[in-house]
N, C-alpha and C. Protein backbone atom coordinates (compact mmCIF):
# COMPACT_ATOMS: atom_id res chain seq x y z
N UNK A 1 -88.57 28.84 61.18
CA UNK A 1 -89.45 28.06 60.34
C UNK A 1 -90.88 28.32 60.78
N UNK A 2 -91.78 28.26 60.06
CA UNK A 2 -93.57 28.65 60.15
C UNK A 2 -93.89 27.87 59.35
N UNK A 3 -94.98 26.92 60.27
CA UNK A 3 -95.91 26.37 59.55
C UNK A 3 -96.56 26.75 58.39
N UNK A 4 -96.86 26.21 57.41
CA UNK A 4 -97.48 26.52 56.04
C UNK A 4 -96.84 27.64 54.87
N UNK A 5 -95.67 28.08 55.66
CA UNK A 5 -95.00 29.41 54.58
C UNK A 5 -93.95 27.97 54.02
N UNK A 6 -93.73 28.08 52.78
CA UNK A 6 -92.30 27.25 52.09
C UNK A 6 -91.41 27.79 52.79
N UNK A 7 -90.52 27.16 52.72
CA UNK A 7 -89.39 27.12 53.30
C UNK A 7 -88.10 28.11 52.20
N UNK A 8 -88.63 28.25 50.94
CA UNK A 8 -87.99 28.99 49.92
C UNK A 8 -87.88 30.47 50.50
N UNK A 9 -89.42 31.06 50.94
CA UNK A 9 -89.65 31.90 51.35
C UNK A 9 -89.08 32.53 52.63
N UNK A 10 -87.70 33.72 52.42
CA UNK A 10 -87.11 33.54 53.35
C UNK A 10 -87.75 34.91 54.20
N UNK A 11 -87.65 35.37 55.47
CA UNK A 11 -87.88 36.65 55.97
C UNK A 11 -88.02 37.75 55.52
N UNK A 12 -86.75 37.98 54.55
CA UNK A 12 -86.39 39.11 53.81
C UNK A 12 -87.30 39.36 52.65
N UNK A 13 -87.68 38.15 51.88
CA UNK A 13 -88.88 37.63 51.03
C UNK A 13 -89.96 38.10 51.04
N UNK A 14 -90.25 37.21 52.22
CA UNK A 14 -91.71 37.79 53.12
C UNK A 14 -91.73 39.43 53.32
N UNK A 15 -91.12 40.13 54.13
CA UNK A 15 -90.95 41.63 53.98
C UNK A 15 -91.35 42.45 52.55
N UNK A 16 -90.50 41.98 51.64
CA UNK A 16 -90.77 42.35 50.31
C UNK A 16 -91.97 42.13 49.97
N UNK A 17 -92.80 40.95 49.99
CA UNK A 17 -93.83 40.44 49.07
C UNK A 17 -94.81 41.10 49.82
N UNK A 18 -94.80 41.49 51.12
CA UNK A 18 -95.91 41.96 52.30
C UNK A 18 -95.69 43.72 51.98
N UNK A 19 -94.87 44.02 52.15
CA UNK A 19 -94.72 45.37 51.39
C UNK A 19 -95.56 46.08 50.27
N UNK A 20 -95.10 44.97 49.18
CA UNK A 20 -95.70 45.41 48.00
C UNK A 20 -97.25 45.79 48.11
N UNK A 21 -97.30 46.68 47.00
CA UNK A 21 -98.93 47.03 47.09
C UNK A 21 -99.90 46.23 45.70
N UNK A 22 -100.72 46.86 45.20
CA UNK A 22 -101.14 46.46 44.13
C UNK A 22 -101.07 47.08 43.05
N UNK A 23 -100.77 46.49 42.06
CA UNK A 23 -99.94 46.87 40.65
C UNK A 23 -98.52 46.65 41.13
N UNK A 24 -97.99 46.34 41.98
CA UNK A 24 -96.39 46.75 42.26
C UNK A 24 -95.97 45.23 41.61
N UNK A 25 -94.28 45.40 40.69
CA UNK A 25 -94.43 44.28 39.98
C UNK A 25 -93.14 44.03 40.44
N UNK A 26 -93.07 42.45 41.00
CA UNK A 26 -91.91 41.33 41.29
C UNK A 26 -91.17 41.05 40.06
N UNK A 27 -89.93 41.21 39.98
CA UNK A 27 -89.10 40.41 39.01
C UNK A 27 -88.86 39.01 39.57
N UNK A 28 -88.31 38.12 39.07
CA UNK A 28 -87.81 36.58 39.51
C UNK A 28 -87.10 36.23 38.30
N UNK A 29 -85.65 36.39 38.50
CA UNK A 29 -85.03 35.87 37.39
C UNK A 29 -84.24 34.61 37.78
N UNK A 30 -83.63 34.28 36.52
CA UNK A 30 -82.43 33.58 36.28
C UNK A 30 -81.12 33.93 37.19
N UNK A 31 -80.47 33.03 37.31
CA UNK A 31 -78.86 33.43 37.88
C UNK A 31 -77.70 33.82 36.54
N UNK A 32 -78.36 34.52 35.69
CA UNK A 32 -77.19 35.11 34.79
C UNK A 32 -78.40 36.63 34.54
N UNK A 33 -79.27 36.93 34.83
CA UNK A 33 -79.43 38.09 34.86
C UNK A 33 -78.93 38.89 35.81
N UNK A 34 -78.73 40.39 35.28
CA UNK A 34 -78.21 41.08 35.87
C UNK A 34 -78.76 41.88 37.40
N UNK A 35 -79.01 41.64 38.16
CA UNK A 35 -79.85 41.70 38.94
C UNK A 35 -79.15 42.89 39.86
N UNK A 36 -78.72 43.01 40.32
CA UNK A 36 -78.02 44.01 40.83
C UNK A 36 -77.97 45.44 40.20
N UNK A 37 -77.93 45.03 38.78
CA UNK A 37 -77.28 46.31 37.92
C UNK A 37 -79.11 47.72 37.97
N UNK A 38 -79.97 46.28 38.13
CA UNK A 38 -81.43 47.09 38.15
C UNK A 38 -81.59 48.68 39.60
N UNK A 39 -80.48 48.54 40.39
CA UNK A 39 -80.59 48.88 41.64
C UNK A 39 -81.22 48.74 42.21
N UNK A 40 -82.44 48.13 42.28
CA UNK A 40 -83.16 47.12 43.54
C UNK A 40 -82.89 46.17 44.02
N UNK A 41 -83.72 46.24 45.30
CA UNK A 41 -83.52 45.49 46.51
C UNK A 41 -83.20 44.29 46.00
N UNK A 42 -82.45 43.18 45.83
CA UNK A 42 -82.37 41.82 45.36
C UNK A 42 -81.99 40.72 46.41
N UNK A 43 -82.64 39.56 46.30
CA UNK A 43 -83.28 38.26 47.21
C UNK A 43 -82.43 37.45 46.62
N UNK A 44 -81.99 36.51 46.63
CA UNK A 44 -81.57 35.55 46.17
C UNK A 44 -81.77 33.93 46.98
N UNK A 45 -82.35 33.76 46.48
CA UNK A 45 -82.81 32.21 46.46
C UNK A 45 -82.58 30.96 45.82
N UNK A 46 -81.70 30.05 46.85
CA UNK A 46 -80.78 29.45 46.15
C UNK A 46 -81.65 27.83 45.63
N UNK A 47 -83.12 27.73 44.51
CA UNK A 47 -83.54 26.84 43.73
C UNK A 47 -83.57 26.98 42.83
N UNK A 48 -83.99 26.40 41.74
CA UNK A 48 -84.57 26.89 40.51
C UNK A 48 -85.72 27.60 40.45
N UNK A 49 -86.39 28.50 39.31
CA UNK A 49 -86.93 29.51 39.32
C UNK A 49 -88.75 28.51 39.15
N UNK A 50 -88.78 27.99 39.33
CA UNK A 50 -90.23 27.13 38.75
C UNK A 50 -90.60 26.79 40.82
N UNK A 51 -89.39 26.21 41.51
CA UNK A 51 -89.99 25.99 42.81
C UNK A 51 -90.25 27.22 43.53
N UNK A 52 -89.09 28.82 43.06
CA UNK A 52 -89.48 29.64 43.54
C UNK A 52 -91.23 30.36 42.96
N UNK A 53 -91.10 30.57 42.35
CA UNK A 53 -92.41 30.86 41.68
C UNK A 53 -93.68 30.27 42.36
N UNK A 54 -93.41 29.11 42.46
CA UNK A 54 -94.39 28.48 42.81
C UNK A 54 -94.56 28.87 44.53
N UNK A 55 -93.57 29.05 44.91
CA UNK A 55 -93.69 29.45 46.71
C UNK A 55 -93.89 30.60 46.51
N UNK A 56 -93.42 31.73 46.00
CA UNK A 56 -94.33 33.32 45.67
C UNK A 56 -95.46 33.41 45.32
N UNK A 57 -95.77 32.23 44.19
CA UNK A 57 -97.58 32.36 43.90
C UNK A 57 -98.31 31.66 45.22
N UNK A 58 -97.92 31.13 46.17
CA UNK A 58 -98.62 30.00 47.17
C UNK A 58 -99.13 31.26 48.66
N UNK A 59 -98.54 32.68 48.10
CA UNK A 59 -98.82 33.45 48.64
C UNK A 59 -98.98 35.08 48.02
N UNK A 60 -98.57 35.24 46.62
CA UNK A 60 -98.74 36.49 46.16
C UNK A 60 -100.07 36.17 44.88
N UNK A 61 -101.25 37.18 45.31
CA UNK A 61 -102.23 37.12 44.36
C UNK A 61 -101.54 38.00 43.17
N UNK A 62 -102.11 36.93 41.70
CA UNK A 62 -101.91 38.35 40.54
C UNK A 62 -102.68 39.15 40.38
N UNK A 63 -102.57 40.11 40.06
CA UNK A 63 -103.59 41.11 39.71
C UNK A 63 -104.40 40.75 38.83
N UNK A 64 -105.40 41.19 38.91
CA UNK A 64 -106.99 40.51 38.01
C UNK A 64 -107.46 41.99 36.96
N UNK A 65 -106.68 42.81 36.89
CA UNK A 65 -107.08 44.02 36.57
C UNK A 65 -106.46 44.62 35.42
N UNK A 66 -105.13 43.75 34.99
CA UNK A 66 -104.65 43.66 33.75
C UNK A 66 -104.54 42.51 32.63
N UNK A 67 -104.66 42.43 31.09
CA UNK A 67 -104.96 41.28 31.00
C UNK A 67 -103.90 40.71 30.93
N UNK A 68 -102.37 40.62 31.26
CA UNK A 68 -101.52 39.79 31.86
C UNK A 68 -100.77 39.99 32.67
N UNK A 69 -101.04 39.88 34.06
CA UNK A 69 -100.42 39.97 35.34
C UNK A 69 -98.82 39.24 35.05
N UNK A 70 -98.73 38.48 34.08
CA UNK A 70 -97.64 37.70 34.05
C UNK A 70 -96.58 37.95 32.79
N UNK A 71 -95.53 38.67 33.26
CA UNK A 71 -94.24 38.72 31.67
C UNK A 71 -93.22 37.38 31.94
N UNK A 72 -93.18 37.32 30.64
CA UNK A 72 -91.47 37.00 30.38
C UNK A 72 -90.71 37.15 29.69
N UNK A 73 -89.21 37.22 29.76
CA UNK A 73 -88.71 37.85 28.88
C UNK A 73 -88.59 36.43 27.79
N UNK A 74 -88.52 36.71 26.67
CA UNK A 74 -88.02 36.03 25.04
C UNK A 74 -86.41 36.65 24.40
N UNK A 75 -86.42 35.86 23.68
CA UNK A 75 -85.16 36.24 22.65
C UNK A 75 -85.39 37.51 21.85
N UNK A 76 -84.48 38.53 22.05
CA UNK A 76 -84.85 39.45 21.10
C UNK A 76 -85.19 39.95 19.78
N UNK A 77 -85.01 38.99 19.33
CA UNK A 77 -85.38 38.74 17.57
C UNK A 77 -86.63 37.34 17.59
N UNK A 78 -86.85 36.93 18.57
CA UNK A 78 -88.17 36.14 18.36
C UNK A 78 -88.58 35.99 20.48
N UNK A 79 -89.46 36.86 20.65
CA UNK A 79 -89.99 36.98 22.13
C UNK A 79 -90.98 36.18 22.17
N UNK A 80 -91.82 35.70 21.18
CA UNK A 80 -93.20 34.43 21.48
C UNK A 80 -92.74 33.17 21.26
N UNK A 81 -90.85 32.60 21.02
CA UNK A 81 -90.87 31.77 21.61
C UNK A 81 -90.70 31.24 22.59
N UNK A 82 -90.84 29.65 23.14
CA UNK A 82 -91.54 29.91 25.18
C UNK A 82 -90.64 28.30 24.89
N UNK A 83 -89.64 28.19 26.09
CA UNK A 83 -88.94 27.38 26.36
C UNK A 83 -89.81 26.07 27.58
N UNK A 84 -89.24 24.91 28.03
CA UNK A 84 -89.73 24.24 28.53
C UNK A 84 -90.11 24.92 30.03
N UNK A 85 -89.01 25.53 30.65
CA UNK A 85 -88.88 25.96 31.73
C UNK A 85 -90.12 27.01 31.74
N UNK A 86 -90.50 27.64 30.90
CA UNK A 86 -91.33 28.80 30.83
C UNK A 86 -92.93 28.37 31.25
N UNK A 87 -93.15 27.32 30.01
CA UNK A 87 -94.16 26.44 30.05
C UNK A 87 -94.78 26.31 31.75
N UNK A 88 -93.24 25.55 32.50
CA UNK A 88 -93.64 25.28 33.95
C UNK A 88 -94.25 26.31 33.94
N UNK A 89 -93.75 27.45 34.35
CA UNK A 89 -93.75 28.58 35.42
C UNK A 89 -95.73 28.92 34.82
N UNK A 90 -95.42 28.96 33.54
CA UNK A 90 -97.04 29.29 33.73
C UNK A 90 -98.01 28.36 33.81
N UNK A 91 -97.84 26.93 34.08
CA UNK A 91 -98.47 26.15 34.56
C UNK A 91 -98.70 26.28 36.17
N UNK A 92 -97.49 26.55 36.38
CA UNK A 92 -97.42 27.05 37.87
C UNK A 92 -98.72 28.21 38.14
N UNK A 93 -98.53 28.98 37.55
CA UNK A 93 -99.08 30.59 37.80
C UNK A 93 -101.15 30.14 37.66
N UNK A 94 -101.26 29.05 36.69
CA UNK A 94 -102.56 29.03 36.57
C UNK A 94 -102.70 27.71 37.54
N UNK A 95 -102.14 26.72 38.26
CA UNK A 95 -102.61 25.82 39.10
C UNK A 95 -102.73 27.22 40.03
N UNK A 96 -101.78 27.71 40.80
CA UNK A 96 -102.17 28.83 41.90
C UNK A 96 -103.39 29.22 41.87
N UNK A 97 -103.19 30.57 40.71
CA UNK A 97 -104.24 31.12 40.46
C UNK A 97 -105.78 30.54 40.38
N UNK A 98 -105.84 29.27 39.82
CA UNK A 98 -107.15 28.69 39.81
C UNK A 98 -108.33 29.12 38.19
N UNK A 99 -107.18 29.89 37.33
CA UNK A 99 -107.99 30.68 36.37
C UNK A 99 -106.59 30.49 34.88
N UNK A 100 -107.39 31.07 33.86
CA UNK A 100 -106.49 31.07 32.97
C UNK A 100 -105.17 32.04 32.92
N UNK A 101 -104.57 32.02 32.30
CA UNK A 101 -103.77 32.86 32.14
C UNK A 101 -102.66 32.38 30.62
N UNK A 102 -102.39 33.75 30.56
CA UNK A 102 -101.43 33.76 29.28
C UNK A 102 -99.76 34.53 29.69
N UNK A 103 -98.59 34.85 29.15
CA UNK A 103 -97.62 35.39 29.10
C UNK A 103 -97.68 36.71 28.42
N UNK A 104 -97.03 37.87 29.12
CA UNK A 104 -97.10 38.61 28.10
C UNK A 104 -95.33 38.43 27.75
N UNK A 105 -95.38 37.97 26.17
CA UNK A 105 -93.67 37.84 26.01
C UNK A 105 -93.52 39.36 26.26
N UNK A 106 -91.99 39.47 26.34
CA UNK A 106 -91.19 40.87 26.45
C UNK A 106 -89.77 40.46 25.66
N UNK A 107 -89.64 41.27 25.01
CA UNK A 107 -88.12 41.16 24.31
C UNK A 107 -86.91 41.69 25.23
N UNK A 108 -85.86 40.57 25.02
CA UNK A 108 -84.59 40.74 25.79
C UNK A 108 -84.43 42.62 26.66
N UNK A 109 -84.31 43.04 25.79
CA UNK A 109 -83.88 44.86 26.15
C UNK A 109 -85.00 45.04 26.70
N UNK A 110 -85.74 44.89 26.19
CA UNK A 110 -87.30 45.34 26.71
C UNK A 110 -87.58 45.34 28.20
N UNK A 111 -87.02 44.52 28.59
CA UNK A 111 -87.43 43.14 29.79
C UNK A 111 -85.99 43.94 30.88
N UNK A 112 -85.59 44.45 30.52
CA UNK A 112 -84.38 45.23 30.87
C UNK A 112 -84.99 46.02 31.61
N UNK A 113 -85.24 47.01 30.48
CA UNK A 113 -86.16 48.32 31.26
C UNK A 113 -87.15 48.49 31.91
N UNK A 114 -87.86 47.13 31.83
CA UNK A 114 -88.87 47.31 32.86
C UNK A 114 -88.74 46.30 34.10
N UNK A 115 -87.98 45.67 34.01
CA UNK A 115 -87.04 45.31 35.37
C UNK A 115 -86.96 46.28 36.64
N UNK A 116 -86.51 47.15 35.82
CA UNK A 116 -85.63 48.78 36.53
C UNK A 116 -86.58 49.30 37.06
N UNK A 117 -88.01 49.24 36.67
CA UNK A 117 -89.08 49.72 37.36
C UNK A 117 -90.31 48.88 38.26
N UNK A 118 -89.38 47.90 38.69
CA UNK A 118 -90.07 46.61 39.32
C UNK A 118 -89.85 47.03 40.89
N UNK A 119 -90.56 46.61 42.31
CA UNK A 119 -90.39 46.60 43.47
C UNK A 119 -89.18 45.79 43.79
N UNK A 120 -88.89 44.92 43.57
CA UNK A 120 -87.79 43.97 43.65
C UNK A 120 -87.30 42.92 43.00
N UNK A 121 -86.10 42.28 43.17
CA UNK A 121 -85.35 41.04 42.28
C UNK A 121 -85.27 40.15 42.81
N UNK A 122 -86.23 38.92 42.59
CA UNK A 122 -86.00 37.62 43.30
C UNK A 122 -84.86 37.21 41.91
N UNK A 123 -83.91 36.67 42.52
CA UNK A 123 -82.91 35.81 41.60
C UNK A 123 -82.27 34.11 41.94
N UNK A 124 -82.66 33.76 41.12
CA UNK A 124 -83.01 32.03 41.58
C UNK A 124 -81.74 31.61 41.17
N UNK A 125 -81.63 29.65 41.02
CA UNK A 125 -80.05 29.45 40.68
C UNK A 125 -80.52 28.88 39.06
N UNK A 126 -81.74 29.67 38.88
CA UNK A 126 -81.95 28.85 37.29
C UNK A 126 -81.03 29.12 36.41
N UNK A 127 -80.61 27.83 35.73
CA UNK A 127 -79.85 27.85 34.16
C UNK A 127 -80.23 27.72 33.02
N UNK A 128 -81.53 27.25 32.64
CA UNK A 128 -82.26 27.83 32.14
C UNK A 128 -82.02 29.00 30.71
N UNK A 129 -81.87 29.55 29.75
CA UNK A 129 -82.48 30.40 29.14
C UNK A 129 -83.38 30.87 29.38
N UNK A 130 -83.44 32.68 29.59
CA UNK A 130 -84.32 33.46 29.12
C UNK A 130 -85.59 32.77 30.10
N UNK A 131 -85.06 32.78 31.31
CA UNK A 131 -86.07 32.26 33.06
C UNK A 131 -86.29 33.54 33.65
N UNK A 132 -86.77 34.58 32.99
CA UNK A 132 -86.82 35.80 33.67
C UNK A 132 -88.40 36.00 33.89
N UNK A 133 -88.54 36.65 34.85
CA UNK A 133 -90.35 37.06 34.66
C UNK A 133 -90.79 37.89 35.56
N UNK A 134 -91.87 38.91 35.09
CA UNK A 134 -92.82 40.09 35.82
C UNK A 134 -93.98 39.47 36.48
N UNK A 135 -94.00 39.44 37.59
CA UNK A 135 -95.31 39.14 38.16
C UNK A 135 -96.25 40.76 38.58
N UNK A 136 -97.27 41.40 38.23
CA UNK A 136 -98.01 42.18 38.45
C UNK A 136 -98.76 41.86 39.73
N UNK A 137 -98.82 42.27 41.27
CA UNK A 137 -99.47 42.05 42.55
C UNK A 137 -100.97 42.41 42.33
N UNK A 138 -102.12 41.25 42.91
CA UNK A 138 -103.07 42.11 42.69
C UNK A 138 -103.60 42.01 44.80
N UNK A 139 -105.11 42.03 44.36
CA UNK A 139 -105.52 42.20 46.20
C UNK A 139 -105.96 40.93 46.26
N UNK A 140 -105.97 40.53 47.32
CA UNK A 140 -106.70 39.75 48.02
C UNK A 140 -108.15 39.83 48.04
């Protein structure tokens, strides 16, 4: 245990998130995405995806250099609609951050493939619908 790191945030976590560089993009899904199937490194963290988020943003800056550091995936026949759970997470992302921010939706498949090209899979115990999301790293 360490003072001031959450307690969500496990070693293996930390490694990953300290690793990453800038532009390098975090997945954090749901517990019914396929997370494994992406072949990356995958974390699993046993809260819902709104307390994890919130302990990844309490230490991972977004990038300031695209205009949405932040995806999520949507329904594939309608991706701009945004569930309650979603809402949190980007309430979450702009208390952190201290600035605005928006979602970039991503459609189901979509959100697939660019998974596959993410640094790693945080996978939470959210139940939730469609609790998936890209975080873009920026610098300090």
């Amino acid at each position: 245990m360490l003072k001031g790191i959450d307690p969500l945030l496990s070693g293996e976590l930390l490694q990953i998130l300290d690793d990453m560089g800038h532009g390098d993009v975090l997945a954090i899904v749901d517990r019914n995405f396929p997370a494994h199937a992406t072949g990356l490194p995958v974390v699993r963290v046993s809260a819902p995806v709104v307390p994890v988020v919130e302990a990844v943003l309490s230490l991972f800056p977004l990038d300031t250099f695209v205009a949405q550091p932040l995806g999520r995936m949507g329904p594939q026949d309608s991706p701009d609609d945004e569930n309650e759970v979603q809402a949190q997470v980007l309430r979450a992302a702009i208390a952190a951050e201290g600035r605005e921010l928006t979602f970039e939706p991503i459609r189901r498949f979509d959100f697939y493939d660019r998974a596959r090209d993410a640094f790693a899979v945080v996978q939470t115990l959210e139940t939730a619908p469609y609790c998936d999301f890209l975080l873009t790293k920026g610098v300090i």
